[in-house]
C-alpha atoms as a PDB file:
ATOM      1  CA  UNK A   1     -11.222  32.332  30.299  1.00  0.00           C
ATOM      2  CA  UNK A   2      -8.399  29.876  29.119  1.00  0.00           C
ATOM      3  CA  UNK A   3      -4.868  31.318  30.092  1.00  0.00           C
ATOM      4  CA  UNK A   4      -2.785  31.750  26.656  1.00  0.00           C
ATOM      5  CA  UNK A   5       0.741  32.058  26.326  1.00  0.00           C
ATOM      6  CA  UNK A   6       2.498  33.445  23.242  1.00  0.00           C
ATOM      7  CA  UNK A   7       0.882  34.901  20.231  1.00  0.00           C
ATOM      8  CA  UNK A   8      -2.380  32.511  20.075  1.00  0.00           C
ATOM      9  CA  UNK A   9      -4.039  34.661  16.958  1.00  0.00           C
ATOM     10  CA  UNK A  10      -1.017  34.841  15.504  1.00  0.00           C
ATOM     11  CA  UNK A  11      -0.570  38.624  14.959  1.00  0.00           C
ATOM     12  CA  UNK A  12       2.318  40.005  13.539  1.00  0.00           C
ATOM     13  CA  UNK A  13       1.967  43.803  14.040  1.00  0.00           C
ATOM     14  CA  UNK A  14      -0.187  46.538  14.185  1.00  0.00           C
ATOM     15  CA  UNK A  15      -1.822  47.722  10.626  1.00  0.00           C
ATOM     16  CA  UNK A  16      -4.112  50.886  11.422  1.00  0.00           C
ATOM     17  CA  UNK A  17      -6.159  52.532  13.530  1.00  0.00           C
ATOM     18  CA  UNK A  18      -9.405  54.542  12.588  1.00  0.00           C
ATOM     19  CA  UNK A  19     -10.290  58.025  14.005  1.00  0.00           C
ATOM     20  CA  UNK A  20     -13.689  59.517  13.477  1.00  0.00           C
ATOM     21  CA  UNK A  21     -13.897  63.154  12.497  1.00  0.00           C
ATOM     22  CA  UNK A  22     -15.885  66.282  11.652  1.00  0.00           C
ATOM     23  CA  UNK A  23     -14.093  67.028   8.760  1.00  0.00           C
ATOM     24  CA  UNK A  24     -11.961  64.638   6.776  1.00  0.00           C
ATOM     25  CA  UNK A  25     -10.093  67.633   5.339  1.00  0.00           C
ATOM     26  CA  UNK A  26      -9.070  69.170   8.288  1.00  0.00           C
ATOM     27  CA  UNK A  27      -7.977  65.716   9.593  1.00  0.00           C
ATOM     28  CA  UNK A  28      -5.929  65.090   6.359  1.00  0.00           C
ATOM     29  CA  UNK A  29      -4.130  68.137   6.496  1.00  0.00           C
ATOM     30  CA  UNK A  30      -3.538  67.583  10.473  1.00  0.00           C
ATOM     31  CA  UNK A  31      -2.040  64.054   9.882  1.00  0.00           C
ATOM     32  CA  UNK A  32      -0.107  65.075   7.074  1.00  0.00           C
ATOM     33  CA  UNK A  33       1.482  68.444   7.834  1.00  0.00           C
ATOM     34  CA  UNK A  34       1.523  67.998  11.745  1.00  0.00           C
ATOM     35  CA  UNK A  35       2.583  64.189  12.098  1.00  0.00           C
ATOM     36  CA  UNK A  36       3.569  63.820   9.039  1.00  0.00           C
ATOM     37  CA  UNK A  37       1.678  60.743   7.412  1.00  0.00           C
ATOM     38  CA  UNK A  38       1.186  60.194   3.454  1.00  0.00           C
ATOM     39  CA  UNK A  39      -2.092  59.960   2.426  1.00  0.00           C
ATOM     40  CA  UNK A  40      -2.740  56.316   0.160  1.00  0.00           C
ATOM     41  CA  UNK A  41      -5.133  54.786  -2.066  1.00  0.00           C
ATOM     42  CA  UNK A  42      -8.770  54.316  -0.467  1.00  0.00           C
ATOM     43  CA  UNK A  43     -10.946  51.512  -1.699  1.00  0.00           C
ATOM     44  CA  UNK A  44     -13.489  52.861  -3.944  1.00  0.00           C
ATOM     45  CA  UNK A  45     -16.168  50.603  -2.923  1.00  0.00           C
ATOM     46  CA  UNK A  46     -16.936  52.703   0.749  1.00  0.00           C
ATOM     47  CA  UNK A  47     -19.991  54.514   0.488  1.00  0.00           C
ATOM     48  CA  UNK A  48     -18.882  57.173   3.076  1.00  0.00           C
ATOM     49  CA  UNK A  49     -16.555  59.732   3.484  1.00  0.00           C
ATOM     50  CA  UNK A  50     -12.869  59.015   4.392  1.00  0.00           C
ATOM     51  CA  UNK A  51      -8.919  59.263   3.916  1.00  0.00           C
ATOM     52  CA  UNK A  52      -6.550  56.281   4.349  1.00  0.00           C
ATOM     53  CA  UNK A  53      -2.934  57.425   5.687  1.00  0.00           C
ATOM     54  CA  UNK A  54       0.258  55.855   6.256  1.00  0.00           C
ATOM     55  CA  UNK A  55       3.691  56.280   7.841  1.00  0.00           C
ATOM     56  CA  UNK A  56       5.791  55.139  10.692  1.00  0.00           C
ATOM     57  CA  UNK A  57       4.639  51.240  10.047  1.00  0.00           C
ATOM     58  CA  UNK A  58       1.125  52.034  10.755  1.00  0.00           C
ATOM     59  CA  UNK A  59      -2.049  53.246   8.858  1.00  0.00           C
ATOM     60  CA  UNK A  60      -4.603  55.681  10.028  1.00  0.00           C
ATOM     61  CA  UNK A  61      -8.064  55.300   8.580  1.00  0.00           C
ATOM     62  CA  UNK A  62      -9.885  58.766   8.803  1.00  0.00           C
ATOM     63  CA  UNK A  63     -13.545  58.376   8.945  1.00  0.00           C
ATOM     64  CA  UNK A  64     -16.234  60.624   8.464  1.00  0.00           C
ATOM     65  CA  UNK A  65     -19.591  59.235  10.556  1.00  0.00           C
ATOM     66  CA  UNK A  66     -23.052  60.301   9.480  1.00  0.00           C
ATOM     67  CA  UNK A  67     -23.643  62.990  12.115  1.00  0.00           C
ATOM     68  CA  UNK A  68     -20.585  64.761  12.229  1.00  0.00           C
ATOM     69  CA  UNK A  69     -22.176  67.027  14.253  1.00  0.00           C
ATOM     70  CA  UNK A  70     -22.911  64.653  17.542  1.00  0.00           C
ATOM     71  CA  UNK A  71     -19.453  63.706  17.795  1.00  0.00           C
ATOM     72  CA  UNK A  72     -18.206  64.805  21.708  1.00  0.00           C
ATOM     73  CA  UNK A  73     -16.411  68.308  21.960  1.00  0.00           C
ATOM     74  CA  UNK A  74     -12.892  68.968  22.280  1.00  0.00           C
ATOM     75  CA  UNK A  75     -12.019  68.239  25.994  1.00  0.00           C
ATOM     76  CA  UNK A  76      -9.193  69.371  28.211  1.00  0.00           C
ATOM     77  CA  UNK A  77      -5.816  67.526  27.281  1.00  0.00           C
ATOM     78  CA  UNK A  78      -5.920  64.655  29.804  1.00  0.00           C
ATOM     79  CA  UNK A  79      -2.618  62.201  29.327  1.00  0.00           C
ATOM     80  CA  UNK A  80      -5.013  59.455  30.667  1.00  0.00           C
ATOM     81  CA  UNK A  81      -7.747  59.589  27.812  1.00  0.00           C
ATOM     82  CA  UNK A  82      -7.343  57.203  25.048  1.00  0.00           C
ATOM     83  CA  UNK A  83      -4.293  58.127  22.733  1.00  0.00           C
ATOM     84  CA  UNK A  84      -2.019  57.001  19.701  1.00  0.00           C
ATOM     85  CA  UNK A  85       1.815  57.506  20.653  1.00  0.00           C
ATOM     86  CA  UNK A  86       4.943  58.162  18.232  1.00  0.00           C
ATOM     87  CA  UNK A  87       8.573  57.991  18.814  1.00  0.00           C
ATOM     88  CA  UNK A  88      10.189  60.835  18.106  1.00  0.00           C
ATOM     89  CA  UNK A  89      14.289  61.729  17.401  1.00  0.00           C
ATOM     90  CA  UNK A  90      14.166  65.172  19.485  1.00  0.00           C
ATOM     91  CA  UNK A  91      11.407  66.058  22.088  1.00  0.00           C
ATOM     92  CA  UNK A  92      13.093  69.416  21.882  1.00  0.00           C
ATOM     93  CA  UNK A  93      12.410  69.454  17.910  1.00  0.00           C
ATOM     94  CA  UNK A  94       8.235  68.438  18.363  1.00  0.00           C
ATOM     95  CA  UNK A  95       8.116  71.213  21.187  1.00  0.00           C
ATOM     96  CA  UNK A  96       9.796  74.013  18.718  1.00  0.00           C
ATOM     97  CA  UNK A  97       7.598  72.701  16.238  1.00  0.00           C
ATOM     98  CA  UNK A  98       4.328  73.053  18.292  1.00  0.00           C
ATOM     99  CA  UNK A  99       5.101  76.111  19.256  1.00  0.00           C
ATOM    100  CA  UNK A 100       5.695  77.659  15.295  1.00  0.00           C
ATOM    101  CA  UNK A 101       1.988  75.796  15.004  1.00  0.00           C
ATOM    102  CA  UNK A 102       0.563  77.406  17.716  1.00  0.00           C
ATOM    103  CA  UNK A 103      -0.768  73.802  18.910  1.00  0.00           C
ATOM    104  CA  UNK A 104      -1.746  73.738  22.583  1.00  0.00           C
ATOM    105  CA  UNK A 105      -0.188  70.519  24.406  1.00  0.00           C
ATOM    106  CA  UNK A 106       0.599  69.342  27.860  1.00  0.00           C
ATOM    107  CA  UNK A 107       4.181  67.823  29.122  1.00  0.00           C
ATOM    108  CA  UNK A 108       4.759  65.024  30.654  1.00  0.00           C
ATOM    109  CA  UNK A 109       7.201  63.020  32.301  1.00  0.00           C
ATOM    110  CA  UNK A 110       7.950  59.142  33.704  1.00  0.00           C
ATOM    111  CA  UNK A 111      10.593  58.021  35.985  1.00  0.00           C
ATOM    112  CA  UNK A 112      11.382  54.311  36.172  1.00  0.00           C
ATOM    113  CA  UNK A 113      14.564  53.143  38.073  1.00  0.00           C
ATOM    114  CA  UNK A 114      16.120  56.108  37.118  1.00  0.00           C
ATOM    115  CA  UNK A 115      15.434  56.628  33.383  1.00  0.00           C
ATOM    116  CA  UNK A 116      13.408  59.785  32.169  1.00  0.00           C
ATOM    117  CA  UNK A 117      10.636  59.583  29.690  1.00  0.00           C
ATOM    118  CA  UNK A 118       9.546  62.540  28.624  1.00  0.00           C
ATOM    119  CA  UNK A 119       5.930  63.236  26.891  1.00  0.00           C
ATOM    120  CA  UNK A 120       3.745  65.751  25.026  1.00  0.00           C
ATOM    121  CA  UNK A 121       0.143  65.254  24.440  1.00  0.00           C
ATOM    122  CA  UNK A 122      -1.863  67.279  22.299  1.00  0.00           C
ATOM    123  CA  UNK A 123      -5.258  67.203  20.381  1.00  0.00           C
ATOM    124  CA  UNK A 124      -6.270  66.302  16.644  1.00  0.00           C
ATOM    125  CA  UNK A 125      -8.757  68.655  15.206  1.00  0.00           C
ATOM    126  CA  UNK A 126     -11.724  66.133  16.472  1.00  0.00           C
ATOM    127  CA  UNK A 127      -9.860  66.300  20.434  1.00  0.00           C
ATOM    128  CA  UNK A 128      -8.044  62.444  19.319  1.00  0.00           C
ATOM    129  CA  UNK A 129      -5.010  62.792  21.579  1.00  0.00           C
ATOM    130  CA  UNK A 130      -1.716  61.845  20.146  1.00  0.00           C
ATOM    131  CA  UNK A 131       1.390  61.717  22.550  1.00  0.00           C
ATOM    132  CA  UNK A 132       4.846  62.290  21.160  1.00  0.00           C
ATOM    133  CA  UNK A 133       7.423  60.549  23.436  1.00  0.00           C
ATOM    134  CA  UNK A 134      10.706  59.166  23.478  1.00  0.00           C
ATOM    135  CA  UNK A 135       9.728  56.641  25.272  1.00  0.00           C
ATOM    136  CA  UNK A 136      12.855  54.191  23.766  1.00  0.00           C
ATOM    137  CA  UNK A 137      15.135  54.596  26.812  1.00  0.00           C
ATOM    138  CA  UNK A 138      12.713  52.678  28.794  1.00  0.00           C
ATOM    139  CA  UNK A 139      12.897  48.933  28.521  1.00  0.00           C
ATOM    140  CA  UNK A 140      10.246  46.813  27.994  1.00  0.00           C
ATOM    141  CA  UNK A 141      10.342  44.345  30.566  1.00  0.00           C
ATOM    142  CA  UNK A 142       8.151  41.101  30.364  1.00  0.00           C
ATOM    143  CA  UNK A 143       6.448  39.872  33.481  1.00  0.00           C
ATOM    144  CA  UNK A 144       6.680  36.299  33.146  1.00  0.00           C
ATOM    145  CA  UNK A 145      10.388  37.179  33.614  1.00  0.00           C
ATOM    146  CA  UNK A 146      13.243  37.298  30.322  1.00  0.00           C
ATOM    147  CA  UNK A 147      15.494  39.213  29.021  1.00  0.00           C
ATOM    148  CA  UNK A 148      13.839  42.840  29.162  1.00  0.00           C
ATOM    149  CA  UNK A 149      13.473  44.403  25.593  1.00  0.00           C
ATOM    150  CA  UNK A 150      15.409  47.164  25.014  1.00  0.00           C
ATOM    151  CA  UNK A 151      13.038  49.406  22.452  1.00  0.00           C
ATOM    152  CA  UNK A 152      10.466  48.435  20.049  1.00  0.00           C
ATOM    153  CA  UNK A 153      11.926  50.450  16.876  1.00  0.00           C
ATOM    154  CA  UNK A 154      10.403  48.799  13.356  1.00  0.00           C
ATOM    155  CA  UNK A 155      13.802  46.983  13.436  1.00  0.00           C
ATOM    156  CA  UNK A 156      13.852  45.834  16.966  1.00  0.00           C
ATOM    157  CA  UNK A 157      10.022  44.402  17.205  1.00  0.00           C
ATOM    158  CA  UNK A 158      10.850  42.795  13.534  1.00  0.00           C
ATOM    159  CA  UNK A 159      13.627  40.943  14.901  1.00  0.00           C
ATOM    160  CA  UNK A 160      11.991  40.446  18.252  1.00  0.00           C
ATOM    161  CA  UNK A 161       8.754  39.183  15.955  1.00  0.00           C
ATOM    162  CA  UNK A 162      11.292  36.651  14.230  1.00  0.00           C
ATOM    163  CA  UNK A 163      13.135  35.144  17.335  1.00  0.00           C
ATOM    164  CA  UNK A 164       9.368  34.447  18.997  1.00  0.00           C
ATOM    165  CA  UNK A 165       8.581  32.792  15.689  1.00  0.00           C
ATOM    166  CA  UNK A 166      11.950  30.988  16.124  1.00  0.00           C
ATOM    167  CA  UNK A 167      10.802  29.875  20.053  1.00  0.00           C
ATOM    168  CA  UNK A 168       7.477  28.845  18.426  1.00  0.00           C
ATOM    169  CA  UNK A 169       8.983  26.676  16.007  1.00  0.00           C
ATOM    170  CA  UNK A 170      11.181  24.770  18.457  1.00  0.00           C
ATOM    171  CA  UNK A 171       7.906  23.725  20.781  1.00  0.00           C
END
């Protein structure tokens, strides 16, 4: 394959990801009440069961397959399965909060030059692991070399969006 350099599909950000699940309603009420998304108009035009969510700058597309039913099992919590991860303000708040829901997760933690992150993973109703991190304090360094990014808030990646469209422009 051709070595690329930049952004050669042009993308500008992330818009959703889609989770299958047994049960739309229990996924709903997970990704509202638990993480805290806001449920949003669904094209009428699907002919299958599903919720469309939003929050955080991303969308979550719940999805109801045909055979619920032959969907894997819940599995252990394993930090190195396939996972969505949020920001949070205060790991201290998400692990009170867990707790009061009785939600079973698993702590984690990074060390990088001397900066903590710290992590909790923890299942969706359909075993989807999300990780809550605050995972900020770690800078984003590219390979190629440059200046190392510091986080990648909605504000920071919006500005660091604009100054790549800026280097872009200049070529």
């Amino acid at each position: 394959m051709k070595e690329t350099v930049g952004n050669p599909l042009h993308l500008k950000s992330v818009n959703h990801i889609s989770i299958c699940c047994r049960s739309v309603e229990k996924s709903l009420d997970f990704y509202v009440n638990v993480l805290g998304f806001d449920p949003i108009k669904r094209p009428g035009s699907f002919d299958f069961d599903g919720a469309w969510l939003f929050n955080y700058g991303v969308g979550i597309h719940l999805i109801q397959p045909e055979c619920p039913e032959n969907m894997p099992k819940i599995t252990q919590i394993n930090p190195k399965d396939n996972h969505i991860s949020f920001q949070c303000e205060s790991m201290g708040t998400v692990e009170k909060k867990l707790k009061e829901m009785e939600i079973e997760y698993v702590r984690g933690r990074v060390e990088e030059g001397g900066i903590m992150v710290d992590q909790i993973f923890f299942h969706d109703p359909d075993g989807f692991m999300i990780e809550i991190c605050n995972c900020d304090v770690l800078p984003v360094v590219p390979l190629g070399g440059g200046d190392p990014i510091r986080a990648c808030s909605l504000v920071t990646c919006t500005m660091q969006q604009q100054q790549q469209n800026i280097k872009q422009t200049a070529v």
